[in-house]
C-alpha atoms as a PDB file:
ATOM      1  CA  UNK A   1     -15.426  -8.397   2.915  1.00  0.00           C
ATOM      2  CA  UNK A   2     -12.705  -8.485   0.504  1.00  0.00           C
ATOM      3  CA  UNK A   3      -9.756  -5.484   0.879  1.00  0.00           C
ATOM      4  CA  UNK A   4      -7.354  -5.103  -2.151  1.00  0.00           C
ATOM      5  CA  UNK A   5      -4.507  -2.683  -1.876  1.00  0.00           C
ATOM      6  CA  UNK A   6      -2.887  -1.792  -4.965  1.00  0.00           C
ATOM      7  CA  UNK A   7       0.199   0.306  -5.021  1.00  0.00           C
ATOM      8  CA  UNK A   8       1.836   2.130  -8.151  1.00  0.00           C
ATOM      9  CA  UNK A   9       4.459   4.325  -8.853  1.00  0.00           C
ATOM     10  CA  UNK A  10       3.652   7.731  -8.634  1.00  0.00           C
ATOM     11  CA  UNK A  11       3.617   8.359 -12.409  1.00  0.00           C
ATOM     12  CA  UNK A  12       0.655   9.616 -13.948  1.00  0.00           C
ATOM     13  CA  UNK A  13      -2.070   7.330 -13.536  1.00  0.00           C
ATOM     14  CA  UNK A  14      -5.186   9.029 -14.648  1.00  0.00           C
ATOM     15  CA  UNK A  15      -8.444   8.439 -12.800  1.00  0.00           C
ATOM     16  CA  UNK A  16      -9.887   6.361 -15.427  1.00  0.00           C
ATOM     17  CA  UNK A  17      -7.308   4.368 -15.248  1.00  0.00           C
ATOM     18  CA  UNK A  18      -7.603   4.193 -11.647  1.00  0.00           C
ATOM     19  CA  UNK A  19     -11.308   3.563 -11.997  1.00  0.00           C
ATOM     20  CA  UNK A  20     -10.442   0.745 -14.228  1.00  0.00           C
ATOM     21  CA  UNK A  21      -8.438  -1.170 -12.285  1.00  0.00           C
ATOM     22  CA  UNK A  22     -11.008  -0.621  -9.296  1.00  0.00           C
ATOM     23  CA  UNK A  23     -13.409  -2.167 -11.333  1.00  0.00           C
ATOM     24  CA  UNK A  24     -11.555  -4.449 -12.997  1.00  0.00           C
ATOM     25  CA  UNK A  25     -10.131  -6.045  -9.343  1.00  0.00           C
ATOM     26  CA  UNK A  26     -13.492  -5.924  -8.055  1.00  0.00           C
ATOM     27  CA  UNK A  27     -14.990  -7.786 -11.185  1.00  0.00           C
ATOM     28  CA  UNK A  28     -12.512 -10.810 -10.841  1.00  0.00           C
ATOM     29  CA  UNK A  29     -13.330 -11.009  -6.951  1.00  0.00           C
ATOM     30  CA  UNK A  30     -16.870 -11.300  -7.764  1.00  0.00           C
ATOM     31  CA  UNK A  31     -16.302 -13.865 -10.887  1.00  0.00           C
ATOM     32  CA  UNK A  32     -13.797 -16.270  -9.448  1.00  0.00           C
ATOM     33  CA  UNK A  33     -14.407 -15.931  -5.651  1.00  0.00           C
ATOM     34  CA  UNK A  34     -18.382 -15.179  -5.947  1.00  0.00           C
ATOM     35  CA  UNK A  35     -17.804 -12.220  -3.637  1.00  0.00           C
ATOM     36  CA  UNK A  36     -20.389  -9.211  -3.283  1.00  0.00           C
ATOM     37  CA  UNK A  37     -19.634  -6.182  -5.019  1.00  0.00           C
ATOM     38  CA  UNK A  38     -21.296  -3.279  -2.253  1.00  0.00           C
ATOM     39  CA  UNK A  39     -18.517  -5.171   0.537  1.00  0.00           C
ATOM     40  CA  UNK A  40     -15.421  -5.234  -1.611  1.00  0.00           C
ATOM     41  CA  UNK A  41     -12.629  -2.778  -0.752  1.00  0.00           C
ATOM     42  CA  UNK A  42     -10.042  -1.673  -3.378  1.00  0.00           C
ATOM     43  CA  UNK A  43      -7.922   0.945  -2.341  1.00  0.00           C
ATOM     44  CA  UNK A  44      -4.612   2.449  -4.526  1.00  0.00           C
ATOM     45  CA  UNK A  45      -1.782   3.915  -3.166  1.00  0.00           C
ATOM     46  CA  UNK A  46       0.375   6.158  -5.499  1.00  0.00           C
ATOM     47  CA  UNK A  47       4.278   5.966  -4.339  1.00  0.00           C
ATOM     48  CA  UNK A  48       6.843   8.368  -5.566  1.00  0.00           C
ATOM     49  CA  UNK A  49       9.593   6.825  -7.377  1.00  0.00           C
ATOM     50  CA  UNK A  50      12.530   7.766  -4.762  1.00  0.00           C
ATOM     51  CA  UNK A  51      10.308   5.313  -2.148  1.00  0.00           C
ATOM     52  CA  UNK A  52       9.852   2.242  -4.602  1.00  0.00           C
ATOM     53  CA  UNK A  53      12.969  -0.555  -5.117  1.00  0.00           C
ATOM     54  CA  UNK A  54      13.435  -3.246  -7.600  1.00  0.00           C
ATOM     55  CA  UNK A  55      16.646  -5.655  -6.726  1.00  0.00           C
ATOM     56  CA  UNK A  56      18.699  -3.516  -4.620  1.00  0.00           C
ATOM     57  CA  UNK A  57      18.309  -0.546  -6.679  1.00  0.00           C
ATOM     58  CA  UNK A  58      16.060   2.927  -6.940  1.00  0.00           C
ATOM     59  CA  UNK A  59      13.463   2.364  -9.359  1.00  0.00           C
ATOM     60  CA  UNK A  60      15.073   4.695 -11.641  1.00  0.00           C
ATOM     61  CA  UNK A  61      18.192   3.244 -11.359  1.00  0.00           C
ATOM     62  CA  UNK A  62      16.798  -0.062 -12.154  1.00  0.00           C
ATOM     63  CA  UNK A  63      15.144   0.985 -15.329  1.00  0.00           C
ATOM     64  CA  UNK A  64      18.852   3.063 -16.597  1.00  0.00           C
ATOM     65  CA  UNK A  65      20.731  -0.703 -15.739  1.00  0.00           C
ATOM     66  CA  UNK A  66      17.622  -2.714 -17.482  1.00  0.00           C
ATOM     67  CA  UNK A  67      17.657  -0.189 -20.541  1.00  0.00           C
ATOM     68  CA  UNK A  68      21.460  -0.346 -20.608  1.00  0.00           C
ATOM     69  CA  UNK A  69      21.208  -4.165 -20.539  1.00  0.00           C
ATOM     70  CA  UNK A  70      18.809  -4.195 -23.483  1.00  0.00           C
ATOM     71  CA  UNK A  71      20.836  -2.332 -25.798  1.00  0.00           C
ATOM     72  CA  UNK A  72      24.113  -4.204 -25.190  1.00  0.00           C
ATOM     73  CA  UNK A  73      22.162  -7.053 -26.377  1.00  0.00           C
END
């Protein structure tokens, strides 16, 4: 019985979207590990953006330094 635990950033995902990538994740399982459907688990967490990192930094802060990056380019 497969489990898959995806976790976002709390930032609007809509439940189509969500829906999506429960079916999309469960698809692949079945196609490229020949797993059954009815057992497969797929659960998504939504985190707010003050409890998710990237490199040392808030997430936020991490986009301003990767935006300000880009445009010094």
């Amino acid at each position: 019985m497969p489990y898959v635990n995806i976790r976002i950033t709390r930032e609007g995902a809509t439940p189509e979207q969500k829906a999506e990538l429960i079916g999309g994740v469960t698809d692949l399982l079945v196609r490229v590990l020949g797993k059954n459907p009815a057992t497969t688990v797929v659960t998504i967490d939504e985190i707010d953006l003050d409890n998710w990192g990237i490199g040392g930094l808030p997430v936020l802060d991490y986009r301003a330094a990767q935006t300000a990056k880009e445009a010094g380019r």
